[in-house]
N, C-alpha and C. Protein backbone atom coordinates (compact mmCIF):
# COMPACT_ATOMS: atom_id res chain seq x y z
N UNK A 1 38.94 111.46 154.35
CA UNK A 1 40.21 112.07 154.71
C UNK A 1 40.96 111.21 155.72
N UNK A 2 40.27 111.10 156.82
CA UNK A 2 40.97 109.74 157.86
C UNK A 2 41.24 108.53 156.74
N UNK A 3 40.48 107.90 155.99
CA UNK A 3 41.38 106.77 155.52
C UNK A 3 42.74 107.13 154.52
N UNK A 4 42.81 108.26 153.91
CA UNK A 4 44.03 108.79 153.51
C UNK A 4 44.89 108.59 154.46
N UNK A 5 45.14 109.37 155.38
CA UNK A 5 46.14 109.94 156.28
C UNK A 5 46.12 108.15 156.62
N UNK A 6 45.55 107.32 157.30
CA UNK A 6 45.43 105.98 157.82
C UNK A 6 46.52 105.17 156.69
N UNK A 7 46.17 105.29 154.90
CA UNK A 7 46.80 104.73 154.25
C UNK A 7 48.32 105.01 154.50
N UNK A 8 48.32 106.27 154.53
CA UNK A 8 49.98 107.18 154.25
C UNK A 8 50.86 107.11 154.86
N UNK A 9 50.35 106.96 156.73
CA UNK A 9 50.83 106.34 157.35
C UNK A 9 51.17 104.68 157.36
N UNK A 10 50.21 104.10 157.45
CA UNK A 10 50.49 102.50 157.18
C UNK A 10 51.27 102.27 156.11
N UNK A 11 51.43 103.33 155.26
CA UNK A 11 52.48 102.63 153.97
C UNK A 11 53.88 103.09 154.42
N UNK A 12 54.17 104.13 155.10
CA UNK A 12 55.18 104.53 155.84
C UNK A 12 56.01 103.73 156.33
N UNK A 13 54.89 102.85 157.20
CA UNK A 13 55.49 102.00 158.36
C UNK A 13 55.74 100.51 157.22
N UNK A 14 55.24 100.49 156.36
CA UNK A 14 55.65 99.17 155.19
C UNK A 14 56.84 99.44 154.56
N UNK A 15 57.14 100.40 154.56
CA UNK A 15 58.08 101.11 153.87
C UNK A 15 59.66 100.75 154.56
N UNK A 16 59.73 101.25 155.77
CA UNK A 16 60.89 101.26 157.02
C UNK A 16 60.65 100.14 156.99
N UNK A 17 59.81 98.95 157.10
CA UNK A 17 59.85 97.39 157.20
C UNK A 17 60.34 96.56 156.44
N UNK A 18 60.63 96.82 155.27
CA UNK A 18 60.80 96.39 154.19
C UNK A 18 62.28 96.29 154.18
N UNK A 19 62.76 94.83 153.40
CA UNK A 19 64.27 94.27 153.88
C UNK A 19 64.24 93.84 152.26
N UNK A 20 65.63 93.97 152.13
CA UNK A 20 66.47 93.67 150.77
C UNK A 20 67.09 92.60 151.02
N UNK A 21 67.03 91.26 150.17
CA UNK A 21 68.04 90.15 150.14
C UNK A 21 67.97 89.41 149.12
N UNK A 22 69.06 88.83 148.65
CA UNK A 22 69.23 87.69 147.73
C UNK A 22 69.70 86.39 147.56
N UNK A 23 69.58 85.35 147.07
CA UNK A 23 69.91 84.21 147.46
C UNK A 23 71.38 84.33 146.24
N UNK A 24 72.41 83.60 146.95
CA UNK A 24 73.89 83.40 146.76
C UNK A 24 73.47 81.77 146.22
N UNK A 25 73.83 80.87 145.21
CA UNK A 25 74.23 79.76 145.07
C UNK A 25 75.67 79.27 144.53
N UNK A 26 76.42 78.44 145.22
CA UNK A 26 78.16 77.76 144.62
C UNK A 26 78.17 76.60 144.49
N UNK A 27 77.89 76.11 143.03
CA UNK A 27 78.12 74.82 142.59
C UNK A 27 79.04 74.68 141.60
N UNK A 28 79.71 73.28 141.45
CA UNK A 28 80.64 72.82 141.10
C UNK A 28 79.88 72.61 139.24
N UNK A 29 80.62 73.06 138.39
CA UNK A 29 80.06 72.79 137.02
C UNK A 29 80.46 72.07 136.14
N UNK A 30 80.63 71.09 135.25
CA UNK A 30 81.00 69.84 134.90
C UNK A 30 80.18 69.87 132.87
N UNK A 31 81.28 70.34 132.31
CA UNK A 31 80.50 69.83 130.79
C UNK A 31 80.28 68.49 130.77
N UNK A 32 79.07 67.81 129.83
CA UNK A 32 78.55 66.54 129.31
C UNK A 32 79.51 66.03 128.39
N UNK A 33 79.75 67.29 127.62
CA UNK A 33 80.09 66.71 126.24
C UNK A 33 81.75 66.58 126.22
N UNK A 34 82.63 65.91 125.16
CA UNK A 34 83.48 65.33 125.53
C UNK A 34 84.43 66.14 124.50
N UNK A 35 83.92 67.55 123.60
CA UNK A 35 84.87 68.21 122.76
C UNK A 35 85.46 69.48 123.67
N UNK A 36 84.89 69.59 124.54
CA UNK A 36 84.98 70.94 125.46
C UNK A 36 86.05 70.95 126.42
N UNK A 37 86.72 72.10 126.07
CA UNK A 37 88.14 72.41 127.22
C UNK A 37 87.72 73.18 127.94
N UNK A 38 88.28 72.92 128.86
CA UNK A 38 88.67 72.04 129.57
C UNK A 38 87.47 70.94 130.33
N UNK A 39 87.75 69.98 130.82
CA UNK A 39 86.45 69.28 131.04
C UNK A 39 86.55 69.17 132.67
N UNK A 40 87.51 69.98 133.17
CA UNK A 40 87.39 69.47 134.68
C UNK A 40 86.03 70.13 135.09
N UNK A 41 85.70 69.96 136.21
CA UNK A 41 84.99 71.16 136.86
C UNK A 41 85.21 72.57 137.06
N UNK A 42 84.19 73.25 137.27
CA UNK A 42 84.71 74.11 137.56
C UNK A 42 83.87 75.30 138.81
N UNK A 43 84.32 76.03 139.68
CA UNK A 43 83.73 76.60 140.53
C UNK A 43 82.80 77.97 140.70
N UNK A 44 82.10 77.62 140.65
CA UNK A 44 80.48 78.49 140.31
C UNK A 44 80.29 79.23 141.36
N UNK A 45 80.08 80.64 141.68
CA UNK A 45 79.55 81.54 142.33
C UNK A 45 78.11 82.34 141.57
N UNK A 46 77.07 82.11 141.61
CA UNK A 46 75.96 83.03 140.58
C UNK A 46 75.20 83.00 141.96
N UNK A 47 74.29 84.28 141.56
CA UNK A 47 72.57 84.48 142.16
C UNK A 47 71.88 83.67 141.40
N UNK A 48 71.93 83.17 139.40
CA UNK A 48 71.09 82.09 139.68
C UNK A 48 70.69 80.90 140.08
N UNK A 49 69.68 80.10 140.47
CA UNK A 49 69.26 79.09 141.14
C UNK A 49 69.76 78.20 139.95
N UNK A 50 70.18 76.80 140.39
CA UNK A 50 71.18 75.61 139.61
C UNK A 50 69.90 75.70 138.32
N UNK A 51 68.64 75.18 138.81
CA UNK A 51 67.86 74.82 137.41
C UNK A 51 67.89 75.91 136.70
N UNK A 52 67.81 77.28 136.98
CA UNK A 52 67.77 78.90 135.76
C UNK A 52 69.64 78.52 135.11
N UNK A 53 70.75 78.40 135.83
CA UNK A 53 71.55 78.25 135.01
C UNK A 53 71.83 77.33 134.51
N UNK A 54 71.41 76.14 134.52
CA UNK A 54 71.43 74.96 133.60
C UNK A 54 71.06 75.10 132.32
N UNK A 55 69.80 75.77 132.46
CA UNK A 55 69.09 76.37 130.95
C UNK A 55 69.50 77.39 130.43
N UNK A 56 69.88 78.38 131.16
CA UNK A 56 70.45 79.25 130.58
C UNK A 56 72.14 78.64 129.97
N UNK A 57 72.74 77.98 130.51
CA UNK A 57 73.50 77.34 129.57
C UNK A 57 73.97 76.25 128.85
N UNK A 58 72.74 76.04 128.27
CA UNK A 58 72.51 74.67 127.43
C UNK A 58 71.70 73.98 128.10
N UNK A 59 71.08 74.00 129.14
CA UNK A 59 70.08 72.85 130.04
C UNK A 59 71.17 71.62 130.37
N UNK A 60 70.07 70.99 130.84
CA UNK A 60 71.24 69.52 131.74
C UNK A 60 71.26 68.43 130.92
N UNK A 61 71.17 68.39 129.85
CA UNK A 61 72.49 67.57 128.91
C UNK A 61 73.47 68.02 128.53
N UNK A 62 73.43 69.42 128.76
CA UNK A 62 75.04 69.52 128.83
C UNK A 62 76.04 69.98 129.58
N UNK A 63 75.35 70.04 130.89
CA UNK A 63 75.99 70.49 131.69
C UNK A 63 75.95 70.13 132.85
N UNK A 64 76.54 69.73 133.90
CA UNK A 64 76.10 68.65 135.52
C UNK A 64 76.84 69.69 136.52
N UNK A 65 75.44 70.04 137.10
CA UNK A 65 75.30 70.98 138.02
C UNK A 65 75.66 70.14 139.67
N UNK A 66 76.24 70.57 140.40
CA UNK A 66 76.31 69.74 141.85
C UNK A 66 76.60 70.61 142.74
N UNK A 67 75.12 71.45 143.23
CA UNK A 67 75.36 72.33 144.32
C UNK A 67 75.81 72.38 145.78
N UNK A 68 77.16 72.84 146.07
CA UNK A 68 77.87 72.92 147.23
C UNK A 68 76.90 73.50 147.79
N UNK A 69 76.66 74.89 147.93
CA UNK A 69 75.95 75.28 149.43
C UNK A 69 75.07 77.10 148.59
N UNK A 70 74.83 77.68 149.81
CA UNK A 70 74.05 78.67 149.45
C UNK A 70 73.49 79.38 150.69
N UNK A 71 73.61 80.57 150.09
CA UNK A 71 73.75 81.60 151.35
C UNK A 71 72.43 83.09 150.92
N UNK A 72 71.84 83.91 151.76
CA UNK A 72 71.55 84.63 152.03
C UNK A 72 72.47 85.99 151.56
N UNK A 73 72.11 87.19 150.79
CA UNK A 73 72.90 88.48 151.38
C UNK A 73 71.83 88.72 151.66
N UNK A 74 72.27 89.75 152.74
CA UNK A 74 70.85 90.70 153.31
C UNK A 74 71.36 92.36 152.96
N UNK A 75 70.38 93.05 153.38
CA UNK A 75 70.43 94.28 153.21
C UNK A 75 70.20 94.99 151.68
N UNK A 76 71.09 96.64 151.59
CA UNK A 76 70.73 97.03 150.20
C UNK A 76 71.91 96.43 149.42
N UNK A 77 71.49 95.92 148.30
CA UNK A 77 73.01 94.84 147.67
C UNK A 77 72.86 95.75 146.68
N UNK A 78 72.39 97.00 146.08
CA UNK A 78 72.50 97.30 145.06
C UNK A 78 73.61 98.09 144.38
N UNK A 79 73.92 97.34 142.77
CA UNK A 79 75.47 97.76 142.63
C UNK A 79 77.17 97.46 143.21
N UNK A 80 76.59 96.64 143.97
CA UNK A 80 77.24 95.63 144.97
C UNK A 80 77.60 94.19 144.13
N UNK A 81 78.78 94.03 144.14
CA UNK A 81 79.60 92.55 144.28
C UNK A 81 78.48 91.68 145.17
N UNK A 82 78.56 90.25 145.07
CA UNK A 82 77.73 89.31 145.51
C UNK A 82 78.68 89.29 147.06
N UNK A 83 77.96 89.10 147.72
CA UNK A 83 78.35 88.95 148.93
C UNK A 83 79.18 87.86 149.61
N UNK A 84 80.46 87.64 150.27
CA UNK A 84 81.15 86.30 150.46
C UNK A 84 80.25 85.53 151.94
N UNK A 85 80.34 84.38 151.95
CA UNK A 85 79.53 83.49 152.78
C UNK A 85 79.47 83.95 154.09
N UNK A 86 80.69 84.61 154.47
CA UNK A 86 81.00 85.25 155.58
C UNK A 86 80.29 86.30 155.92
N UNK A 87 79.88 87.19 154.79
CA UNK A 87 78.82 88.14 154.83
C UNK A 87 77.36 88.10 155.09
N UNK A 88 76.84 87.09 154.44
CA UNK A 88 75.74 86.20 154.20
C UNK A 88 75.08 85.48 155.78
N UNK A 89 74.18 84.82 155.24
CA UNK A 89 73.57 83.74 156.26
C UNK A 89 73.38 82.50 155.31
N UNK A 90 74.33 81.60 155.44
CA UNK A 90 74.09 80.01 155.43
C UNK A 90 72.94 79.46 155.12
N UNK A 91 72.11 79.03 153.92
CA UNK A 91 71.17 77.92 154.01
C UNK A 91 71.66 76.56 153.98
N UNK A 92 71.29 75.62 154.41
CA UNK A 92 71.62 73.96 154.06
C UNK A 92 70.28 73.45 153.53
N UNK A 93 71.04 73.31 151.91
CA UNK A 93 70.31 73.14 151.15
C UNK A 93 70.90 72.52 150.00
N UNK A 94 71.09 71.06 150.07
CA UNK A 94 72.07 70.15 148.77
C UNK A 94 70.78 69.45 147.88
N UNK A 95 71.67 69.47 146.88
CA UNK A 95 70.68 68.67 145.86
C UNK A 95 71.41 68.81 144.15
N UNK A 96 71.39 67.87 143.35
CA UNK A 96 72.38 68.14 142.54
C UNK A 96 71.77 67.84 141.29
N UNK A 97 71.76 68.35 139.97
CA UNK A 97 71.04 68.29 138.58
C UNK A 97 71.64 67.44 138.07
């Protein structure tokens, strides 16, 4: 019976501890191929990470990923718009596909 009540409590306190966040990435997106309109760049706001959307759209022959920056939301984001940088916390974190 004590290790019940011991669990129920301790999961309580895991519970109230427990933090919601997601990672924000904004990179600049660039088709390979040379039939595609428009071919400028173009400006990327997603939650996915550069390598998940590369593949998810077409992988990196056809597409040149060059991640500007990337941010933190914190809290409950659920049903929620992605959060603006201002909202967020800043990682510095460059690197480009």
């Amino acid at each position: 019976m004590k290790k019940i009540v011991f669990l129920g409590i301790f999961s309580l306190a895991l519970i109230n501890s427990a933090k919601a966040e997601y990672r924000v990435y904004q990179y600049y997106i660039k088709s390979k191929t040379n039939n595609i309109t428009p071919p400028n760049a173009q400006l990327v706001t997603s939650t996915l990470d550069p390598s998940t959307y590369a593949a998810y759209h077409g992988g990196s022959l056809l597409v040149d990923i060059s991640l500007l920056r990337s941010w933190i939301c914190l809290g409950n984001t659920s049903k929620k718009e992605i959060c603006t940088i201002s909202e967020g916390r800043e990682l510095s974190e460059e690197k480009s596909l």
